[in-house]
N, C-alpha and C. Protein backbone atom coordinates (compact mmCIF):
# COMPACT_ATOMS: atom_id res chain seq x y z
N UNK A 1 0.84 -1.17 0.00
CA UNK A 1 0.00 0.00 0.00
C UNK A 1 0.89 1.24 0.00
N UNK A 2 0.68 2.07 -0.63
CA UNK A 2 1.23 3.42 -0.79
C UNK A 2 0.61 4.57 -0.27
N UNK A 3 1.58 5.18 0.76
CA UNK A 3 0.81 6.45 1.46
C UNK A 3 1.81 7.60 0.81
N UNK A 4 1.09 8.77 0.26
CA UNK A 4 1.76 9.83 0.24
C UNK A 4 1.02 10.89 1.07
N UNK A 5 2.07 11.62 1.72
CA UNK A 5 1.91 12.90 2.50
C UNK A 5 2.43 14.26 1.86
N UNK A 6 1.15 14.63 2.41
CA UNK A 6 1.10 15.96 1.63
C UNK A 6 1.94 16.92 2.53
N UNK A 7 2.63 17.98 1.96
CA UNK A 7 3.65 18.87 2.70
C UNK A 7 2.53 19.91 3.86
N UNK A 8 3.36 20.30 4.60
CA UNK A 8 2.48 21.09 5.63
C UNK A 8 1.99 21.99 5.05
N UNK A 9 2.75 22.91 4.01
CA UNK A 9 2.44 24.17 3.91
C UNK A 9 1.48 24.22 2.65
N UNK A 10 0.96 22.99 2.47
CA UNK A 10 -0.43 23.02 1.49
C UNK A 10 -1.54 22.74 1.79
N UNK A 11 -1.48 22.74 3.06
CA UNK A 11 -2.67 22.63 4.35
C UNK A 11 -3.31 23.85 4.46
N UNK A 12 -4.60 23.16 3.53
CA UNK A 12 -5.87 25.00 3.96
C UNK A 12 -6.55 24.49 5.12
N UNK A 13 -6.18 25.02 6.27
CA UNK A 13 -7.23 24.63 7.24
C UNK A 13 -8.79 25.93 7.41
N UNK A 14 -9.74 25.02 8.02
CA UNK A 14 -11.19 25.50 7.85
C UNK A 14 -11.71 26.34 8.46
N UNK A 15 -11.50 27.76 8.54
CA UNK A 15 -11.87 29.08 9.26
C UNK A 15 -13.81 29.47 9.02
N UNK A 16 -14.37 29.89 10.12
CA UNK A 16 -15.43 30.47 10.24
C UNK A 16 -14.90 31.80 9.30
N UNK A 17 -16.19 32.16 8.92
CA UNK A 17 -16.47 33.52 7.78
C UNK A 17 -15.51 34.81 8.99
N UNK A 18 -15.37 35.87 8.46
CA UNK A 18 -14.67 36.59 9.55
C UNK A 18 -15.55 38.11 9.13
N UNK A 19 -15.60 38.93 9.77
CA UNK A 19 -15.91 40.28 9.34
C UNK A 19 -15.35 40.48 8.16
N UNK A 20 -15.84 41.47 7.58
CA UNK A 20 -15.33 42.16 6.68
C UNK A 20 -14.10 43.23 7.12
N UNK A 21 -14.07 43.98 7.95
CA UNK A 21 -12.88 44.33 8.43
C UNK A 21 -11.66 43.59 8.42
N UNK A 22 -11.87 42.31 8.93
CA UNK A 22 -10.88 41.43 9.52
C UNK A 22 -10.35 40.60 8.05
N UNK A 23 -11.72 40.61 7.09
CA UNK A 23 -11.02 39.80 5.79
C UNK A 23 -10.16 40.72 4.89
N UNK A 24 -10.76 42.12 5.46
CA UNK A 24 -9.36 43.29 4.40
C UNK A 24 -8.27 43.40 4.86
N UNK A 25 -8.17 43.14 5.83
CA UNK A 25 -7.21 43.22 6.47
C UNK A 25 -6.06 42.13 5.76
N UNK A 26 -6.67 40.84 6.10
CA UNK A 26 -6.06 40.12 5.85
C UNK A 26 -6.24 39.22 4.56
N UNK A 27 -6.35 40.22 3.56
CA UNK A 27 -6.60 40.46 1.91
C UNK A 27 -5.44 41.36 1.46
N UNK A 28 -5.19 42.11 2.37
CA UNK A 28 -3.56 43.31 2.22
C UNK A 28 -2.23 42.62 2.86
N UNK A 29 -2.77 42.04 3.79
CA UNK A 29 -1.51 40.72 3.88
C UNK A 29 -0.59 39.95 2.88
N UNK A 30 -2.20 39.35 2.38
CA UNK A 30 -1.71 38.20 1.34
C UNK A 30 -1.02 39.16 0.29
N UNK A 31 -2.16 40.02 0.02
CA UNK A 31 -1.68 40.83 -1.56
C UNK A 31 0.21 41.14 -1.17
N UNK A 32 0.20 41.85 -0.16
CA UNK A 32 1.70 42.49 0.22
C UNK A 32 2.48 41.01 0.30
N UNK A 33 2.41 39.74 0.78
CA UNK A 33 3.41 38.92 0.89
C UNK A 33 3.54 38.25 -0.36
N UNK A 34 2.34 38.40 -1.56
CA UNK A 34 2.73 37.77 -2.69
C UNK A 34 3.45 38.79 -3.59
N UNK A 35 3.27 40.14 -3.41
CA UNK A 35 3.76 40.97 -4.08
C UNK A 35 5.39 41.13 -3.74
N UNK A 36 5.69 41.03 -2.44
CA UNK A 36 7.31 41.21 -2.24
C UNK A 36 8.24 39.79 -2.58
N UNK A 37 7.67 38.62 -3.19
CA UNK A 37 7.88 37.51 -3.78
C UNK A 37 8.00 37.17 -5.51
N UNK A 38 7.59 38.90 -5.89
CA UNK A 38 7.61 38.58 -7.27
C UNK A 38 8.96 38.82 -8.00
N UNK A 39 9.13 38.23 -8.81
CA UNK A 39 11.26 38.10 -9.54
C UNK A 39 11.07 39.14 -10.79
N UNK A 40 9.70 39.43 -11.25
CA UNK A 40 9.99 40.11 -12.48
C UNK A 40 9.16 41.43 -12.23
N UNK A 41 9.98 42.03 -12.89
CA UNK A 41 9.23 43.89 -12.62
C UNK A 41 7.95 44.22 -12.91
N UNK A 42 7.28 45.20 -12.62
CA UNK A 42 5.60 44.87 -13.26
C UNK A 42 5.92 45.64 -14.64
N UNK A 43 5.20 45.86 -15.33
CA UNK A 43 4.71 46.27 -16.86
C UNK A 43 4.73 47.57 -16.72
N UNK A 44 5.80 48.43 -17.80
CA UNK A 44 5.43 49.88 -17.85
C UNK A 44 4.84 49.86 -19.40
N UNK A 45 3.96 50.89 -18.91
CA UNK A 45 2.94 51.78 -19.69
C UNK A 45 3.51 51.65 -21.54
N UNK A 46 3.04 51.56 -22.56
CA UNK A 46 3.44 51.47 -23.57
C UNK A 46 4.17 53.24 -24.10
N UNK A 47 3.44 54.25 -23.37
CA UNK A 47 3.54 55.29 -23.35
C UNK A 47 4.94 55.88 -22.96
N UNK A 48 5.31 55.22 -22.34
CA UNK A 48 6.86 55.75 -21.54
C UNK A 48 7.82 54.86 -21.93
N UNK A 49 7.68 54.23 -23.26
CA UNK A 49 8.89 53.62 -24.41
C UNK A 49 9.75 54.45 -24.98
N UNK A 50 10.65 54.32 -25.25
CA UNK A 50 11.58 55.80 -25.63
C UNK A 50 10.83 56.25 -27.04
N UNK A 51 10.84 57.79 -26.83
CA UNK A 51 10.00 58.82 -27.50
C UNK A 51 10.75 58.52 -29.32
N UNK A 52 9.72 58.31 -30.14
CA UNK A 52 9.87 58.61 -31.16
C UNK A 52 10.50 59.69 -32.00
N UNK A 53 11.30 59.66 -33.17
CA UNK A 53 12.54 60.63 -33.95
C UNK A 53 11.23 61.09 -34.94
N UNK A 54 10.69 62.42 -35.01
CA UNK A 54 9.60 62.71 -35.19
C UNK A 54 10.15 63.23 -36.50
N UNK A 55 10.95 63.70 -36.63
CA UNK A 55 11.67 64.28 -38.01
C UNK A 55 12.28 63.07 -38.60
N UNK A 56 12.68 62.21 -38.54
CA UNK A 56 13.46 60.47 -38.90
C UNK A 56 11.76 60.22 -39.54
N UNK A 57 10.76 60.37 -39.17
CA UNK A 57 9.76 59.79 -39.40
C UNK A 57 9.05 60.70 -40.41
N UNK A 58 8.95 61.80 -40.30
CA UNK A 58 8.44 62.63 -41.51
C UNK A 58 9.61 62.56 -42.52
N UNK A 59 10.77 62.32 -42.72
CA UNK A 59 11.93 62.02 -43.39
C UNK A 59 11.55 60.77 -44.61
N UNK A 60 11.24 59.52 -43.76
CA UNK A 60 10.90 58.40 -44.28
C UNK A 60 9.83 58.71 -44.97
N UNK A 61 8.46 59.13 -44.45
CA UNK A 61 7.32 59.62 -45.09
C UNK A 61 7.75 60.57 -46.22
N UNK A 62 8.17 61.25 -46.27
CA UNK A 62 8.59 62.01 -47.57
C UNK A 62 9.23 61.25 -48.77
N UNK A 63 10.40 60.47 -48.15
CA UNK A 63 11.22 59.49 -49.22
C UNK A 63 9.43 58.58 -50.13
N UNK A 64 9.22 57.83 -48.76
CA UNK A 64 8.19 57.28 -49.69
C UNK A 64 7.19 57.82 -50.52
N UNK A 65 7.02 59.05 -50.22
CA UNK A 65 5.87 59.80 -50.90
C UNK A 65 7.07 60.22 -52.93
N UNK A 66 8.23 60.38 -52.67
CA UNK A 66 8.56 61.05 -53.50
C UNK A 66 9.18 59.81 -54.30
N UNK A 67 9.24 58.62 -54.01
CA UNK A 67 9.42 57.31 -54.82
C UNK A 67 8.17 56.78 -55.53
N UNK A 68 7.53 57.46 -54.94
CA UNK A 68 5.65 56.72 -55.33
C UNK A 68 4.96 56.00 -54.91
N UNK A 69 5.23 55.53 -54.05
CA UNK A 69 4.87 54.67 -52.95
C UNK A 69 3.59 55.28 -52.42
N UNK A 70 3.64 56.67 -51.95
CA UNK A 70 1.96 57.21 -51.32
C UNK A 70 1.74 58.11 -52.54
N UNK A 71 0.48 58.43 -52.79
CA UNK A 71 0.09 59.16 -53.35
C UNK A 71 0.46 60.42 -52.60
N UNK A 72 -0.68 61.62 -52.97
CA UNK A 72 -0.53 62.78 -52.42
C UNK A 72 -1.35 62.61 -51.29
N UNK A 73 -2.68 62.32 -51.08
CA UNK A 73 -3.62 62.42 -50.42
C UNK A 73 -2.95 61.60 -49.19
N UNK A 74 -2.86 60.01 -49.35
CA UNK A 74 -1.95 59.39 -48.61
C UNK A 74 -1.02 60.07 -47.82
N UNK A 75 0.13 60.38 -47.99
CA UNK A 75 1.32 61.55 -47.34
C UNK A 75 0.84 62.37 -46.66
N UNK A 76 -0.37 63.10 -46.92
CA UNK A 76 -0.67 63.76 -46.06
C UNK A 76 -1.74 63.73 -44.75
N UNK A 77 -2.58 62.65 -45.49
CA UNK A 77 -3.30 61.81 -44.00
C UNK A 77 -2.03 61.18 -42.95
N UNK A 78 -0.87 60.56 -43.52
CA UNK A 78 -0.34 60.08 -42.82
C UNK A 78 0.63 60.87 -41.85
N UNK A 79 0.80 62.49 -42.82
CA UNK A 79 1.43 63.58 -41.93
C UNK A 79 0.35 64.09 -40.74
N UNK A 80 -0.91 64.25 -41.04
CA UNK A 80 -1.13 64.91 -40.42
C UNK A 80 -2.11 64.12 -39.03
N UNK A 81 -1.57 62.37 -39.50
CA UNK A 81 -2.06 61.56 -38.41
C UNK A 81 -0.76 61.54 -37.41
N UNK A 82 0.04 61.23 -38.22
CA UNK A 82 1.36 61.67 -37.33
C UNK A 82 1.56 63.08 -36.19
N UNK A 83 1.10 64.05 -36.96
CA UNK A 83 1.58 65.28 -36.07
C UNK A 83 0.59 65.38 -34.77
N UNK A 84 -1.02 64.97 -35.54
CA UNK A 84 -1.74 65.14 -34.35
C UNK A 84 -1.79 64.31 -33.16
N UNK A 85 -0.40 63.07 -32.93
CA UNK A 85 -0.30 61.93 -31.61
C UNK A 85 -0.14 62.80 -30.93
N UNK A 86 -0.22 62.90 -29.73
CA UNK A 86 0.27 63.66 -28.38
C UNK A 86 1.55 63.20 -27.95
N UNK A 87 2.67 62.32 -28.34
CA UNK A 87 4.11 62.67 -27.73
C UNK A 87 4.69 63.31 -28.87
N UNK A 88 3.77 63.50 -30.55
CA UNK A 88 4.34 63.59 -31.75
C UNK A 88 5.00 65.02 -31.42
């Protein structure tokens, strides 16, 4: 017969409901002891990627416009989608 034992620390033992006080409490616990356990950094913002060469980019847009690649109308939707970004 084969017995396996389970490790201690995977033992949920069976608590009565607690206040709500007492479960935030110890809801900021858990959150804080799983959070100072994490190995990888959290996620920055796509926004705060290094800032775009805004002239490198109307540069390129021009080359292509003057190879034929955009029309006229084109080049300039694409200038003036460009200028109006907010880090543009």
């Amino acid at each position: 017969m084969l017995f396996l034992l389970r490790p201690p620390q995977t033992y949920v033992r069976y608590s009565l409901p607690r206040d709500p006080r007492q479960q935030e409490a110890w809801n900021q616990e858990v959150q804080h002891a799983y959070g100072s356990t994490r190995r990888v950094a959290p996620a920055t913002p796509a926004s705060s990627a290094a800032p775009r060469d805004l002239v490198a980019t109307l540069k390129d847009l021009g080359g292509l416009h003057r190879s034929g690649a955009l029309t006229d109308d084109e080049f300039a939707a694409a200038k003036k989608r460009l200028l109006a970004q907010p880090d543009g």
